[in-house]
Protein backbone atom coordinates (compact mmCIF):
# COMPACT_ATOMS: atom_id res chain seq x y z
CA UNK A 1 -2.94 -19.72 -0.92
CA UNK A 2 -0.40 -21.54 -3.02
CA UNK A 3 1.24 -19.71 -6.14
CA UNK A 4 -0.86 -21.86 -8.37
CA UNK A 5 -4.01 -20.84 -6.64
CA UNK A 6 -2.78 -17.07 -6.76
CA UNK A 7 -2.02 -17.32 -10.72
CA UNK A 8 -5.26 -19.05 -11.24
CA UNK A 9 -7.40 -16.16 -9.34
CA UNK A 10 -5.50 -13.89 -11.31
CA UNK A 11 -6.41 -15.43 -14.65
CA UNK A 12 -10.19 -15.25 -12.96
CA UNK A 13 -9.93 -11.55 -12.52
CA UNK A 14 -8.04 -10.62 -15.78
CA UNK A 15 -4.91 -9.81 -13.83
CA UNK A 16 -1.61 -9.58 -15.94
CA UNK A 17 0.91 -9.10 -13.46
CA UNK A 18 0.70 -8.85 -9.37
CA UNK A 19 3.25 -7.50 -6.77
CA UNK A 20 3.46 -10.07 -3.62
CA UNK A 21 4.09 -8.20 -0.79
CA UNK A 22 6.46 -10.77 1.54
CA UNK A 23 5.59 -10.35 5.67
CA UNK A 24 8.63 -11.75 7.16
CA UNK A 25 9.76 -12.53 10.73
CA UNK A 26 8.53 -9.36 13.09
CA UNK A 27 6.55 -9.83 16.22
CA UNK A 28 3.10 -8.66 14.47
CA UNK A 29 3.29 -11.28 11.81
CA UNK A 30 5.37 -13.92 13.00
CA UNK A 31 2.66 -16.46 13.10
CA UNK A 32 2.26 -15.87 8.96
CA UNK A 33 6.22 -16.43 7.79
CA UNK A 34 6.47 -15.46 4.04
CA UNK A 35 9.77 -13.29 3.34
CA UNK A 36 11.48 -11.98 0.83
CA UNK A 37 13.13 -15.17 0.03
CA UNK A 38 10.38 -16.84 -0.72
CA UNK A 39 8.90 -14.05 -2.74
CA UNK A 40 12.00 -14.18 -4.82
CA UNK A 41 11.48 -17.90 -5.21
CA UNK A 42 8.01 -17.47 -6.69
CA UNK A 43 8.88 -14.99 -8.90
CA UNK A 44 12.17 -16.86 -10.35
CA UNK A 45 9.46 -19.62 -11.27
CA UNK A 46 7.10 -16.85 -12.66
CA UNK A 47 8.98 -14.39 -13.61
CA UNK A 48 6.37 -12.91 -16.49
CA UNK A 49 3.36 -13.15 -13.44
CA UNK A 50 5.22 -11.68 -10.38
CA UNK A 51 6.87 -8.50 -9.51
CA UNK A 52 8.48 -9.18 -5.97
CA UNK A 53 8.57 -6.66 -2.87
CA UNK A 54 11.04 -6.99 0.00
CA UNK A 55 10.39 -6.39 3.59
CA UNK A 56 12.76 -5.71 6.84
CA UNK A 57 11.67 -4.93 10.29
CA UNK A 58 12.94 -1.15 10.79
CA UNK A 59 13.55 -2.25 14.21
CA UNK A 60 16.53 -4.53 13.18
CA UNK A 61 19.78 -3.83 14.19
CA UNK A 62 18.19 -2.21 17.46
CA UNK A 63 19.25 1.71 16.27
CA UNK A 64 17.59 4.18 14.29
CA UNK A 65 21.71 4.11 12.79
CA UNK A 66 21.53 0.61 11.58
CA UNK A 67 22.90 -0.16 8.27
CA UNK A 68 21.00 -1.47 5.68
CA UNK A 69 21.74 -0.17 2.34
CA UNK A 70 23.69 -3.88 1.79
CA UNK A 71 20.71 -5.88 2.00
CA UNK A 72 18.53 -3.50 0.12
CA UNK A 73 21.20 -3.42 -2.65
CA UNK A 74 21.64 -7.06 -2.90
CA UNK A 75 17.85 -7.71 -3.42
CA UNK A 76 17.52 -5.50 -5.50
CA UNK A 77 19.83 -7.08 -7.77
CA UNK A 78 17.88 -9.86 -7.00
CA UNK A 79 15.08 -8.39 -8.40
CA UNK A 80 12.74 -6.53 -5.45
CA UNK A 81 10.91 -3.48 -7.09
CA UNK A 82 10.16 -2.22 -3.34
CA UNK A 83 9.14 -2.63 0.32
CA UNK A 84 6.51 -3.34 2.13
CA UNK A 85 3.71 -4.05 3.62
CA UNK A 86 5.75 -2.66 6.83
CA UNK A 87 3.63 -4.02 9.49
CA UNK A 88 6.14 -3.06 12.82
CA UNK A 89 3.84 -1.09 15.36
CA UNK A 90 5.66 1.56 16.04
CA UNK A 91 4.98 5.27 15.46
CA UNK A 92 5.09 6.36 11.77
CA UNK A 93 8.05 8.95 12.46
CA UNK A 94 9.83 6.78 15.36
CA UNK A 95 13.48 7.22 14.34
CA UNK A 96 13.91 3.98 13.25
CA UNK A 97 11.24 4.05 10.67
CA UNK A 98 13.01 7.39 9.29
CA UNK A 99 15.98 5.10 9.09
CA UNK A 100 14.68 2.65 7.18
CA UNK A 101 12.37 5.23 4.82
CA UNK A 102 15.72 7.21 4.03
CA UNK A 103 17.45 3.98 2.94
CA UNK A 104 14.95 2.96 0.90
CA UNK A 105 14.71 6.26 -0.62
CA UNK A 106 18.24 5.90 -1.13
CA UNK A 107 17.73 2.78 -3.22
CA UNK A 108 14.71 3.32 -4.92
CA UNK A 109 12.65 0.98 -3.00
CA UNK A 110 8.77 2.49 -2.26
CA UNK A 111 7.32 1.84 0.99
CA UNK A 112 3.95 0.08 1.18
CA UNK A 113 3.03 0.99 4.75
CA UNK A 114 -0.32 -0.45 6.58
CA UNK A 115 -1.17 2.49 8.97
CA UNK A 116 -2.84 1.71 12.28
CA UNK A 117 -4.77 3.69 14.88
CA UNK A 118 -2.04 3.42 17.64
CA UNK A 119 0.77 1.61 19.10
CA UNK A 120 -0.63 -0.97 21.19
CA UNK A 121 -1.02 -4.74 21.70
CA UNK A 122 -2.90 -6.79 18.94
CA UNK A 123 -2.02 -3.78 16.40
CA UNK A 124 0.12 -3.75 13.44
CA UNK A 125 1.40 -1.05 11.24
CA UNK A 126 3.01 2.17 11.64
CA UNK A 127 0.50 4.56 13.93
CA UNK A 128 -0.43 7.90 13.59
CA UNK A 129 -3.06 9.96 15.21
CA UNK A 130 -6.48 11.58 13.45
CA UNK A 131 -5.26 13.95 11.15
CA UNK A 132 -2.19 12.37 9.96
CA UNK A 133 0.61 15.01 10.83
CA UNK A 134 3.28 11.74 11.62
CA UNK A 135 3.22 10.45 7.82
CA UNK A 136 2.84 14.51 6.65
CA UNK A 137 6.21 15.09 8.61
CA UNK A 138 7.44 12.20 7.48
CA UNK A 139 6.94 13.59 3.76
CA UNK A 140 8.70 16.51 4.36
CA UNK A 141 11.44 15.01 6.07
CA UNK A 142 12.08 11.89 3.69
CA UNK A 143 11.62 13.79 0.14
CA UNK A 144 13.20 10.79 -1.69
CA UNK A 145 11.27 8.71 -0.55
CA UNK A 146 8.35 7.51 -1.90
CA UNK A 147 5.37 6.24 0.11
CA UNK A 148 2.44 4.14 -0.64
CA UNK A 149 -0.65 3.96 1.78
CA UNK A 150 -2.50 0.85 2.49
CA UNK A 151 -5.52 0.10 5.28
CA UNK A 152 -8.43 1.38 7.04
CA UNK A 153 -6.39 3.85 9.10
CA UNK A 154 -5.32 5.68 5.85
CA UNK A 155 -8.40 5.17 4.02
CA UNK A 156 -10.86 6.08 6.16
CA UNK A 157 -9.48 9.97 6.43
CA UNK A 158 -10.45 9.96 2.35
CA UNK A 159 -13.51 12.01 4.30
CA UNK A 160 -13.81 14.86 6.51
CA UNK A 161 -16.73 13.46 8.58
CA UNK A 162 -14.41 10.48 10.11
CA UNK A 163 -13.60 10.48 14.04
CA UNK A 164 -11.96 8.12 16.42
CA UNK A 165 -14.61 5.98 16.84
CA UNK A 166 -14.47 5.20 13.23
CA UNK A 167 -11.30 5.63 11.49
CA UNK A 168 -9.65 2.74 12.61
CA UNK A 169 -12.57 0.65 10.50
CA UNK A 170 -14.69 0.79 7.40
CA UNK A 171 -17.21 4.17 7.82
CA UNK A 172 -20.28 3.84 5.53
CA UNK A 173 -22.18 6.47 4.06
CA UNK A 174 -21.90 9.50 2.00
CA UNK A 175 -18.86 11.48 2.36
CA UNK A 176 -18.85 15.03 3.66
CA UNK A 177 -16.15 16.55 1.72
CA UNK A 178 -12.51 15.19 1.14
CA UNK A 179 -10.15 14.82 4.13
CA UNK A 180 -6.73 14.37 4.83
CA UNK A 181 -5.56 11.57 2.59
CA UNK A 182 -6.88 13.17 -0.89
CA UNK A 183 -4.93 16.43 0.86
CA UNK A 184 -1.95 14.83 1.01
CA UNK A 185 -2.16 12.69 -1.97
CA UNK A 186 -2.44 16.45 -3.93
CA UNK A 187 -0.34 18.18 -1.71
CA UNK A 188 2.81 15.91 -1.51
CA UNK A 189 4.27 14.09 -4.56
CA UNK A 190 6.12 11.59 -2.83
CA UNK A 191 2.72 9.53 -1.32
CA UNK A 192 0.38 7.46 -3.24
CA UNK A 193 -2.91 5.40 -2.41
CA UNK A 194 -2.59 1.47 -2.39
CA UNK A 195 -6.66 0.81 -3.56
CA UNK A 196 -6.56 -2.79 -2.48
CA UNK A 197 -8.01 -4.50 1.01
CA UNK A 198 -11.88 -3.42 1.76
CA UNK A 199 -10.33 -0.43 3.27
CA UNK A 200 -9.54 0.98 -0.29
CA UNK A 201 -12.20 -0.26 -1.81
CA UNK A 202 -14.75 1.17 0.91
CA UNK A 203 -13.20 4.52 0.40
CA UNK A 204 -14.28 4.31 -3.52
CA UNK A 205 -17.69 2.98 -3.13
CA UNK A 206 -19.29 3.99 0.01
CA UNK A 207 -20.59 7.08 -1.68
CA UNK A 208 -19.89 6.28 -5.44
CA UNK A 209 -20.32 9.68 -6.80
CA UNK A 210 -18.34 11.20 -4.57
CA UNK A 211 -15.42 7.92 -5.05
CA UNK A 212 -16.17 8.56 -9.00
CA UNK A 213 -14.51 12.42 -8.23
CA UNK A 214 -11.82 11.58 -6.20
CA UNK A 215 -10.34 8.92 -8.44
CA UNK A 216 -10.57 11.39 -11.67
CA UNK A 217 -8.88 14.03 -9.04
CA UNK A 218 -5.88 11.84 -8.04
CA UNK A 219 -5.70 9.47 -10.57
CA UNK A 220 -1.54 10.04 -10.97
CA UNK A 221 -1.57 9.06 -7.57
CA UNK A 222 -3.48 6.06 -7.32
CA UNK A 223 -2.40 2.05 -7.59
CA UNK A 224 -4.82 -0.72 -8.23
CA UNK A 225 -4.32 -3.45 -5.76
CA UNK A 226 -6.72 -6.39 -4.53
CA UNK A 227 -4.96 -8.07 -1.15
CA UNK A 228 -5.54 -10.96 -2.07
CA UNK A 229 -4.86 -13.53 1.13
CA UNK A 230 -7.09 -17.19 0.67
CA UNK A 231 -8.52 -18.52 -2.24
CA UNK A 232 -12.14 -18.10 -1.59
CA UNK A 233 -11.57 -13.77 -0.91
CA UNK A 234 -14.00 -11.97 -3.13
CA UNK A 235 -12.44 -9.29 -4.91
CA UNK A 236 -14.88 -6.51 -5.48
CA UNK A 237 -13.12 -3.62 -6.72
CA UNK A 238 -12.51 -5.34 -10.21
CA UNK A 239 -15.90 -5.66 -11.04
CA UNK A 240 -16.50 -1.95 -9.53
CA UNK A 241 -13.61 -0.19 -11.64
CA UNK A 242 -14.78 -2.42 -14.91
CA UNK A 243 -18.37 -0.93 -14.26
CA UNK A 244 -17.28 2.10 -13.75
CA UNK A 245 -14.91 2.63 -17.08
CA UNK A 246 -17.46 0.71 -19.15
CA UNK A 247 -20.33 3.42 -18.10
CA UNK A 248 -18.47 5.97 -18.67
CA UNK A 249 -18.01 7.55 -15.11
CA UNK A 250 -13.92 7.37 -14.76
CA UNK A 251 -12.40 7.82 -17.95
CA UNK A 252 -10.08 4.57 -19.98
CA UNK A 253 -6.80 7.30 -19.43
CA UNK A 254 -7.88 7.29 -15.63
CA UNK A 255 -8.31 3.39 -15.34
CA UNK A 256 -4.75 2.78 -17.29
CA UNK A 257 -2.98 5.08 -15.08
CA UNK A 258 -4.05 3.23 -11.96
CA UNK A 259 -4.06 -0.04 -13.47
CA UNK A 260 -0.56 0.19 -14.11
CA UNK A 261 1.34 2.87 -15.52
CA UNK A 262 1.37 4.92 -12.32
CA UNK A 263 3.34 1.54 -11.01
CA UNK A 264 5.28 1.83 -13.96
CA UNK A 265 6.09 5.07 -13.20
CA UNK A 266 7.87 3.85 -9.74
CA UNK A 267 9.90 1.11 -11.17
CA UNK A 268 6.96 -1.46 -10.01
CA UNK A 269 7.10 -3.47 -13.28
């Protein structure tokens, strides 16, 4: 997708403003090279369309010691309003991803983390197990930091009835009761929900009533996002959250917050 193809989808959808999310050079994604130079480059051209994230692997430097508050400080002068999507495949609390969480913390950056099953080849994103308990010690030890969650391994523990053999994936059907990620999103004010990807999405609307509750319950916790990655990707939670604000069943105070001002509220503007 070029940026003229991204603006015009966005004019499609109704989309003010959108955060690019840059990948950069790590083993998981080195076959899709888009870093935070570039993302900085799009954004200098469109500066009243883009709001530009950064991204570093947290195993550069080789040491959970490694230094990085210079880089971090420069772009955000540049202009970065956070990081992410952190794609490394490592576990969510190895000590080099504390490293880099603290120093983002540090300098205001939020971490947009994809969260996978495990660590193991053909996976990307920071692992934890059913249950979550690396990310919830990870919010207790990095209070200044402020996390944002993002894919199926996160989303899919929005119910109590998921297991192993489905939370790695999109589970259907109604929803039990809540699980672990509308725990911590209440429990913890440092994380928040990314809604974008079909992971998000499927969380919402594979039992709507129950998607209609949880998005009134955490709504100051909650950020709109589509994942947009080709031109042709259909983008059905726009549609959805229109519906579901025109008829009534979120509230217009609900859709603003996640819309935008809960990003505003993080310095994502």
């Amino acid at each position: 997708m070029t940026e003229d193809e991204l603006l015009q989808r966005m004019d499609e959808l109704g989309i003010d403003k959108a955060v690019i999310l840059p990948l950069g050079m790590t083993p998981e994604c080195f076959m899709l090279p888009f870093d935070t130079e570039d993302v900085l480059a799009v954004r200098h051209r469109h500066p009243d369309r883009i709001i530009p994230f950064c991204n570093l692997d947290p195993r550069s430097g080789h040491s959970p010691e490694a230094d990085f508050t210079w880089v971090f400080e420069e772009w955000r002068e540049a202009g970065c309003k956070g990081l992410g999507e952190l794609t490394a495949n490592l576990p969510f609390d190895d000590p080099m991803c504390l490293n880099l969480y603290r120093q983002c913390g540090r300098v205001g950056f939020p971490v947009l983390f994809h969260l996978a099953v495990q660590v193991a080849y053909g996976l990307y994103g920071v692992a934890d197990e059913m249950g979550l308990p690396r990310l919830e010690k990870t919010l207790r030890e990095c209070p200044e930091t402020i996390f944002i969650g993002h894919a199926m391994a996160f989303w899919a523990e929005i119910a109590s009835n998921v297991d192993e053999g489905t939370r790695g994936g999109y589970p259907p059907g109604p929803v039990a009761g809540p699980g672990r990620t509308p725990h911590l999103l209440k429990q913890y004010s440092n994380i928040y929900g990314d809604l974008s990807a079909g992971s998000g999405f499927n969380a919402i609307s594979r039992d709507p009533e129950f998607g209609y509750r949880f998005l009134d319950d955490c709504q100051d916790k909650l950020l709109f996002g589509t994942d947009i990655c080709h031109v042709s990707q259909e983008v059905e939670i726009v549609p959805w959250l229109n519906d579901a604000v025109a008829s009534g069943k979120i509230s217009k105070a609900c859709y603003e917050k996640m819309s935008h001002l809960n990003a505003e509220k993080l310095g994502i503007k």
